[in-house]
Protein backbone atom coordinates (compact mmCIF):
# COMPACT_ATOMS: atom_id res chain seq x y z
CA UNK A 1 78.91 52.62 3.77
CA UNK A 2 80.84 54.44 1.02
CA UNK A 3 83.96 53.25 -0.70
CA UNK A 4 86.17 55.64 -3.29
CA UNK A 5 88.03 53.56 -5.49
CA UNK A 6 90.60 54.99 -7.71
CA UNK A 7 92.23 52.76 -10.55
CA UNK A 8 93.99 53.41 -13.37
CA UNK A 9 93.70 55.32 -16.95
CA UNK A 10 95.03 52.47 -19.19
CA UNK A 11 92.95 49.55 -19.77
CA UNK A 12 95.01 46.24 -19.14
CA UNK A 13 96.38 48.00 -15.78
CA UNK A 14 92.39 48.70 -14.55
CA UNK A 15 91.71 45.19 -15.44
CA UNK A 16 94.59 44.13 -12.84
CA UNK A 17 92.39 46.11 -10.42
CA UNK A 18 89.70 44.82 -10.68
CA UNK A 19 89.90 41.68 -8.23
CA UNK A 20 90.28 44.43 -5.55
CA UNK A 21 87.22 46.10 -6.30
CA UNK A 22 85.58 43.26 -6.47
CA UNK A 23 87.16 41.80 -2.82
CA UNK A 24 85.28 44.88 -1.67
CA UNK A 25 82.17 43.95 -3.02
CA UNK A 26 82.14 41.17 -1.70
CA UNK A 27 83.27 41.72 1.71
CA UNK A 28 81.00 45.36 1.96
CA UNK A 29 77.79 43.88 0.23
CA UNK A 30 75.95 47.11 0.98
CA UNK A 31 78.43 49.34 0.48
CA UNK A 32 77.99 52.39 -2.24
CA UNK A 33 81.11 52.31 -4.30
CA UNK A 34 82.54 55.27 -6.36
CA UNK A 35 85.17 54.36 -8.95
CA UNK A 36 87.43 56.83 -10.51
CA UNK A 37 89.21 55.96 -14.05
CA UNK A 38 90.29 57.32 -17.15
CA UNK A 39 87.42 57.34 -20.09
CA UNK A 40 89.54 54.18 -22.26
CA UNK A 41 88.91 51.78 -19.09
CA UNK A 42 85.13 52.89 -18.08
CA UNK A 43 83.22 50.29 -19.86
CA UNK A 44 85.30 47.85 -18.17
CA UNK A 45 83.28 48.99 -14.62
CA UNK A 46 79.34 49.62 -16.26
CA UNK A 47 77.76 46.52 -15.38
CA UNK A 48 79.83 45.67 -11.47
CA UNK A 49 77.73 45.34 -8.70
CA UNK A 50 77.68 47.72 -6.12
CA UNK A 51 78.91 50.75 -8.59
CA UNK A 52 76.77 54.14 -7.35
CA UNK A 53 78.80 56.44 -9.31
CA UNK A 54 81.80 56.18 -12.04
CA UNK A 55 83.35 59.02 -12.54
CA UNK A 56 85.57 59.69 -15.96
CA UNK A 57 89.01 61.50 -15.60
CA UNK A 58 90.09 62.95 -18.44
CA UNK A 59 93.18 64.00 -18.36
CA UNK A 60 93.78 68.07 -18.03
CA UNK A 61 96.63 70.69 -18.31
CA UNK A 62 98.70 71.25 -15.18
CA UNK A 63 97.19 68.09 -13.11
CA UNK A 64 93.35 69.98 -12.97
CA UNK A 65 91.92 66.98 -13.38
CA UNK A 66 92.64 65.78 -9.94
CA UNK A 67 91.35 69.02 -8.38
CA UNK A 68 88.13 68.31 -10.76
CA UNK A 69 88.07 64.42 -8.58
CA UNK A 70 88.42 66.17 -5.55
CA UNK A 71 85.18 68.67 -6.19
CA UNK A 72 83.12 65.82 -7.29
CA UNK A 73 84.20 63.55 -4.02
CA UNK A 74 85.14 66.30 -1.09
CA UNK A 75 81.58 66.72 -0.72
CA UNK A 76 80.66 63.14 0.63
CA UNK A 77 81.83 61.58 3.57
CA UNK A 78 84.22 57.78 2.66
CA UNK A 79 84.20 55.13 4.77
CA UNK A 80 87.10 53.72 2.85
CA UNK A 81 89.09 55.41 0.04
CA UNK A 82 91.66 53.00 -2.08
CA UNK A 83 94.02 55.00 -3.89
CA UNK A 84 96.04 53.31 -6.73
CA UNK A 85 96.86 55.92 -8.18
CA UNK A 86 98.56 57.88 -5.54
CA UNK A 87 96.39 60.89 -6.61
CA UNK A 88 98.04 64.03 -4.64
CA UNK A 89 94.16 65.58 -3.14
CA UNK A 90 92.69 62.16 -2.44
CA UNK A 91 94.26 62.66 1.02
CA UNK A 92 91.78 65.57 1.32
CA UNK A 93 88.89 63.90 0.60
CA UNK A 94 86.59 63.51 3.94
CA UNK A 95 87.25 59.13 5.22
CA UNK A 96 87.53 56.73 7.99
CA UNK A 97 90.53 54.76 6.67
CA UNK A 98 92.97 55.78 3.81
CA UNK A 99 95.12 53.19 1.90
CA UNK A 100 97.27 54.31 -0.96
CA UNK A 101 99.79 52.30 -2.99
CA UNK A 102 102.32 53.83 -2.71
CA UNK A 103 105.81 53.29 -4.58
CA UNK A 104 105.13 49.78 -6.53
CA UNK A 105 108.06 47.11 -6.41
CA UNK A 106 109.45 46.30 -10.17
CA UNK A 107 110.34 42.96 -8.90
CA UNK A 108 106.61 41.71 -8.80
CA UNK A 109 103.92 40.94 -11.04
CA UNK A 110 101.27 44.28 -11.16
CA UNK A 111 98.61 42.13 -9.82
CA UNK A 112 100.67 41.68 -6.80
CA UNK A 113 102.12 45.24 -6.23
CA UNK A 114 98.69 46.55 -5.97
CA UNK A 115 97.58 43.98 -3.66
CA UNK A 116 99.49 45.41 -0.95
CA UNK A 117 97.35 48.48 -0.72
CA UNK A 118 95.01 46.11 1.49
CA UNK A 119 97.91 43.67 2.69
CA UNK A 120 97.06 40.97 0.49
CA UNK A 121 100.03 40.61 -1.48
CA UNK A 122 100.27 36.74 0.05
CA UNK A 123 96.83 36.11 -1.97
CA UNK A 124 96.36 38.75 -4.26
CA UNK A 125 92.63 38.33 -5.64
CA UNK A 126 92.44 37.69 -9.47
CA UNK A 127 90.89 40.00 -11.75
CA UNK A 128 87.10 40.05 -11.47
CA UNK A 129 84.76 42.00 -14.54
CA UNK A 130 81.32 41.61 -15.07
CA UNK A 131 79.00 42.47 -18.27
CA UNK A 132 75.25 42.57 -18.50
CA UNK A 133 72.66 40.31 -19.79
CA UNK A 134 72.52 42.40 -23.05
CA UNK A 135 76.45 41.62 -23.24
CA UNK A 136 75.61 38.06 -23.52
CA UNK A 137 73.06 38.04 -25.59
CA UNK A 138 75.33 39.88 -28.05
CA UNK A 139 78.37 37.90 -27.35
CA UNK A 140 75.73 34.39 -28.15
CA UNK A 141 74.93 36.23 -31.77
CA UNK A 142 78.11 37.38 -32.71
CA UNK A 143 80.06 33.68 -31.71
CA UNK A 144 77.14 30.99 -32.48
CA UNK A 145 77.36 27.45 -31.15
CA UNK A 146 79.67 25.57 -33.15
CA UNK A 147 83.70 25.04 -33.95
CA UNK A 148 85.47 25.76 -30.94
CA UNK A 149 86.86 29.42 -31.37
CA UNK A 150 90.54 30.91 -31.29
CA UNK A 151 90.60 34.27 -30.32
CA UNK A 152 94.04 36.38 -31.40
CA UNK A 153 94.82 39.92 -30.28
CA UNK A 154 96.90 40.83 -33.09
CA UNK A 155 97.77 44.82 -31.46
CA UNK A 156 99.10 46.63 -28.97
CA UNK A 157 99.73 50.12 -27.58
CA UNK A 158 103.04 50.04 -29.77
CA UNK A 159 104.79 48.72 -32.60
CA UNK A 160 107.85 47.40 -30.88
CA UNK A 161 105.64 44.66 -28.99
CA UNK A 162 103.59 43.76 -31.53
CA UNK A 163 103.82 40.12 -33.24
CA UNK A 164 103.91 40.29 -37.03
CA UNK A 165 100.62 39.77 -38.98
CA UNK A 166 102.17 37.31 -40.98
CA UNK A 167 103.45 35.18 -37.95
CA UNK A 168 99.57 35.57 -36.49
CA UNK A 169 98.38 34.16 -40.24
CA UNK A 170 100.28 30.73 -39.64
CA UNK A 171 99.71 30.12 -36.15
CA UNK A 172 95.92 30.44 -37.00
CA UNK A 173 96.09 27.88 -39.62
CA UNK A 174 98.62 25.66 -37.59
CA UNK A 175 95.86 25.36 -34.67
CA UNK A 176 93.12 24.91 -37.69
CA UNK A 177 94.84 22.32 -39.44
CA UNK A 178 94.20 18.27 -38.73
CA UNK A 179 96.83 17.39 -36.09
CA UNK A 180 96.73 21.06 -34.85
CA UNK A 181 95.36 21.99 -31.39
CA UNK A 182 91.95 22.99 -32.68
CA UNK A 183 91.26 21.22 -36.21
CA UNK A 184 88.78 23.26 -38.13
CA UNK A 185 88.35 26.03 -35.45
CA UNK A 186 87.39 29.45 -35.99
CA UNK A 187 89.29 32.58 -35.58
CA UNK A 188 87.75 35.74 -33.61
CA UNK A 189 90.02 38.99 -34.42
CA UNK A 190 89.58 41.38 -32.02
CA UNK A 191 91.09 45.33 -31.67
CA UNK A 192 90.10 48.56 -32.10
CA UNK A 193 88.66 50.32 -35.13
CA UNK A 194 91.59 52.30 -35.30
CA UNK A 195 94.22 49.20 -35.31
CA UNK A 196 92.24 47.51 -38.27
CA UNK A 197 94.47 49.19 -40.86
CA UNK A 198 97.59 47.19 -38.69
CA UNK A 199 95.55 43.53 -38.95
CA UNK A 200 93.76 43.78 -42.38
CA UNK A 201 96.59 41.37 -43.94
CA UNK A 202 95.75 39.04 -41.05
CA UNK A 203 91.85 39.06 -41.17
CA UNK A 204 92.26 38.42 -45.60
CA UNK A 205 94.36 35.55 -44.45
CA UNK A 206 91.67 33.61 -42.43
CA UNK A 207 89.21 32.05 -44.85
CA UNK A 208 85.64 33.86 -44.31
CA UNK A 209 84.00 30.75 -43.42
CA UNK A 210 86.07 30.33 -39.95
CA UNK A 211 87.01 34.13 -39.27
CA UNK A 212 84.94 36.18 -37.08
CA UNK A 213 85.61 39.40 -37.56
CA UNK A 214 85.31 41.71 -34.59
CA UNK A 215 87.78 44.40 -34.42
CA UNK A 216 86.40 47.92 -33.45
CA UNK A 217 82.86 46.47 -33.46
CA UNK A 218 82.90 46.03 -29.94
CA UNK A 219 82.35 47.48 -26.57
CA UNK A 220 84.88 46.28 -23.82
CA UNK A 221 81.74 44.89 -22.10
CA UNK A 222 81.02 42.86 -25.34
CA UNK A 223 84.41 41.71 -26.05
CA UNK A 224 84.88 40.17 -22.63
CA UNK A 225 81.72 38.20 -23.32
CA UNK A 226 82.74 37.43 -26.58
CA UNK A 227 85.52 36.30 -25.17
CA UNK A 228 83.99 34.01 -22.34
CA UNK A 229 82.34 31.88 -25.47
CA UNK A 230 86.42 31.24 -26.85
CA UNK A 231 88.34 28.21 -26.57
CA UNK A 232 92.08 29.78 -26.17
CA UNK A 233 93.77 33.32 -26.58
CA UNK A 234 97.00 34.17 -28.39
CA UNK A 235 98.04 38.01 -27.96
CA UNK A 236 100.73 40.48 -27.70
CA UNK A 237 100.97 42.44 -24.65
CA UNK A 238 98.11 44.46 -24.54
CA UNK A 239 94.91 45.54 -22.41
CA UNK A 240 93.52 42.83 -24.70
CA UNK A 241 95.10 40.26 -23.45
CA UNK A 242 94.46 40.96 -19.83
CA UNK A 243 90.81 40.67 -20.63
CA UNK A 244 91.21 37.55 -22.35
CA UNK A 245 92.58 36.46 -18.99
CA UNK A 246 90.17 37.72 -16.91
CA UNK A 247 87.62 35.90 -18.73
CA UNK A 248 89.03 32.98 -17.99
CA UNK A 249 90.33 31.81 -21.14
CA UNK A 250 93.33 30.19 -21.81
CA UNK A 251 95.75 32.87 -22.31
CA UNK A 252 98.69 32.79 -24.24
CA UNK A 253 100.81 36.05 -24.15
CA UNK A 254 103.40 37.01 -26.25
CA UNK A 255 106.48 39.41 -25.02
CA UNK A 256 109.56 40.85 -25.67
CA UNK A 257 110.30 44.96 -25.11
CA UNK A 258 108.14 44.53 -22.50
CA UNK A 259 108.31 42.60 -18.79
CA UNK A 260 106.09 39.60 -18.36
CA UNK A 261 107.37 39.66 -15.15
CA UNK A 262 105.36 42.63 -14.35
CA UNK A 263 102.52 42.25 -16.95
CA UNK A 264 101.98 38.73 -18.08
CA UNK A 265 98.62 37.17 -17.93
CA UNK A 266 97.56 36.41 -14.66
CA UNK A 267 96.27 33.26 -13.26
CA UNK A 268 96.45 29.27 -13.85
CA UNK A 269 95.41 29.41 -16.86
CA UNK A 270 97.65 31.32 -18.43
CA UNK A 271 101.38 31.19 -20.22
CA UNK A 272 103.75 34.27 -21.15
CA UNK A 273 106.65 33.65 -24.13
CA UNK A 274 109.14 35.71 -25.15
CA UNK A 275 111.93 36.26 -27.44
CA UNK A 276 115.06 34.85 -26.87
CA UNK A 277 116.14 38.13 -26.06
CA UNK A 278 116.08 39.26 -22.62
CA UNK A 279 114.34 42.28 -21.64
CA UNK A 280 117.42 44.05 -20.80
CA UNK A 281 118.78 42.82 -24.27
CA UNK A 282 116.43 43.59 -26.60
CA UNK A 283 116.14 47.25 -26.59
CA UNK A 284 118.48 48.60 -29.22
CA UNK A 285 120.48 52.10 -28.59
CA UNK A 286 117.95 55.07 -28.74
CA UNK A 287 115.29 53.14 -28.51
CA UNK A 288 112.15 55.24 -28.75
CA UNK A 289 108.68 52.90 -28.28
CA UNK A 290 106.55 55.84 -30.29
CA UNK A 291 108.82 55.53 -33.12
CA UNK A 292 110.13 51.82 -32.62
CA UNK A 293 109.37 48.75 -35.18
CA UNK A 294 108.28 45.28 -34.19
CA UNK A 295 111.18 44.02 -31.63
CA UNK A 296 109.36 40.49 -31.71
CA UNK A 297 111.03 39.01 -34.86
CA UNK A 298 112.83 36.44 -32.85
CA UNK A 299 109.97 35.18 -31.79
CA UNK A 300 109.28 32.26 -34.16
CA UNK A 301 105.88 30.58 -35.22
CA UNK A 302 106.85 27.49 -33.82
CA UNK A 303 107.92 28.71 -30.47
CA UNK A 304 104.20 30.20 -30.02
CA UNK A 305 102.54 26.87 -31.24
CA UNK A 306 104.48 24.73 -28.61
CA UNK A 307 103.79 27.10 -25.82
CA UNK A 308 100.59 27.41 -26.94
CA UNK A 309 100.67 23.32 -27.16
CA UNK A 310 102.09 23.43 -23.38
CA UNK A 311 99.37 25.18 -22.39
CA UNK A 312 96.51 24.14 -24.17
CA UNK A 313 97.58 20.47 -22.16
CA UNK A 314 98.17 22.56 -19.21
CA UNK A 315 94.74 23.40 -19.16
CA UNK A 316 93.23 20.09 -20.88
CA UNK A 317 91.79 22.26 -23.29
CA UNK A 318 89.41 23.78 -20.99
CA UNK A 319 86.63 26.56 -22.77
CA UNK A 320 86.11 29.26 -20.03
């Protein structure tokens, strides 16, 4: 049996996928899957079971690089093909059975929406990523036995939903401090190389003897590991931050240009705060979210330490 499974380019929205992909899995334990995705979410799929072929779309001019998906695929015959994309020559490829997502409902949480493609929007699987052996072992030397750990995504894909550094510096050394949440805990930074010049003031504010310092040292493989070994996760609304929740941590994320509605950290285990300001509120005339400043101002320290509070009793403290 063949499957073609076709998720998404950005990161957090592939990780939302994933508990699909990995429903097939298991229900198709012989199958041959194919995954399609852009090249920023491929390391998410290297090390899931099943995976015969992963194949990397970058994107072209005038929409070639779906014609370049349907070379590579026309030439096999799919038992199953799940489109999320809605990808116009998937319907061309050579299957049994079809299902495409179709137009997604902005009233519903992502992980939902794209449940429906296999009618499981009542019990929408939860994102489901796996990393190698060699991921471990990496994830073990990089976060040793010790302090429990508080992870922070301090980035995102823009400005406008992105916490200041400052506000991230205090909240660290709230949770450090006796009577915080995690008294004498170490911080693990995480981001990409090219967002360190956007945390620097926040990694010279954690003292060197409880900061972990991994931002752009990581694969996505790795970080999700790393991640696994952490105690609790405080992020903005980011790819990041899906991860974090996908590895089971306890997930705090942090919103305000953006829906948490749509996009908030899924499962039990996980909290979503925002600014006082609405969604529908917040966005000033013009707004542009290339050229945009931080919109999260409004968000104060202390109403991320008693969320973060709520949910760290929510979840009894639990270390994924």
């Amino acid at each position: 049996m063949r499957i073609l499974f076709i998720t998404a380019t950005r990161i957090g929205d592939a990780i939302l996928s994933t508990g699909l992909l990995d429903l097939l899995v298991r229900s198709h334990p012989n199958a041959k899957i194919t995954v399609v995705c852009g090249p920023s979410a491929a390391g998410l799929f290297e090390a899931a079971p099943n995976i015969e072929r992963l194949i990397i779309m970058d994107k072209m001019a005038f929409s070639l690089h779906w014609l370049r998906m349907w070379g590579l695929t026309v030439g096999k015959f799919w038992n199953l093909v799940v489109d999320l994309r809605n990808a116009p020559l998937s319907y061309l490829v050579p299957s049994l059975r079809q299902r495409h997502l179709g137009k997604v409902k902005n009233t519903e949480h992502r992980v939902i929406g794209i449940s429906r493609v296999l009618g499981l929007e009542n019990n929408p699987p939860a994102p489901k990523l796996f990393c190698s052996d060699a991921d471990q072992s990496q994830a073990e030397t990089l976060i040793p036995s010790g302090a429990p750990v508080l992870a922070i995504g301090p980035t995102a894909n823009w400005a406008a939903k992105t916490w200041r550094v400052d506000c991230f510096a205090e909240l660290t050394e709230r949770f450090s401090q006796p009577g915080g949440l995690m008294p004498g805990c170490r911080v693990a930074l995480f981001g990409r190389d090219d967002e360190r010049p956007d945390a620097i003031r926040l990694i010279e504010a954690i003292p060197s003897a409880r900061r972990i310092d991994l931002i752009g040292r990581l694969s996505l493989a790795e970080v999700y590991a790393c991640l696994q070994r952490c105690s609790f996760y405080v992020g903005n609304d980011s790819g990041l931050m899906h991860l974090a929740a996908a590895a089971g941590v306890p997930t705090l994320g942090l919103f305000g240009p953006s829906k948490e509605l749509l996009y908030g950290p899924w499962g039990a285990h996980c909290a979503s705060i925002r600014t006082p300001e609405g969604f529908d509120d917040i966005h000033p005339e013009g707004f542009d979210h290339k050229s945009s400043g931080s919109l999260m101002d409004n968000l104060t320290v202390d109403h991320v330490e008693d969320a973060a509070r709520n949910l760290w009793q929510k979840t009894q403290g639990a270390v994924a």
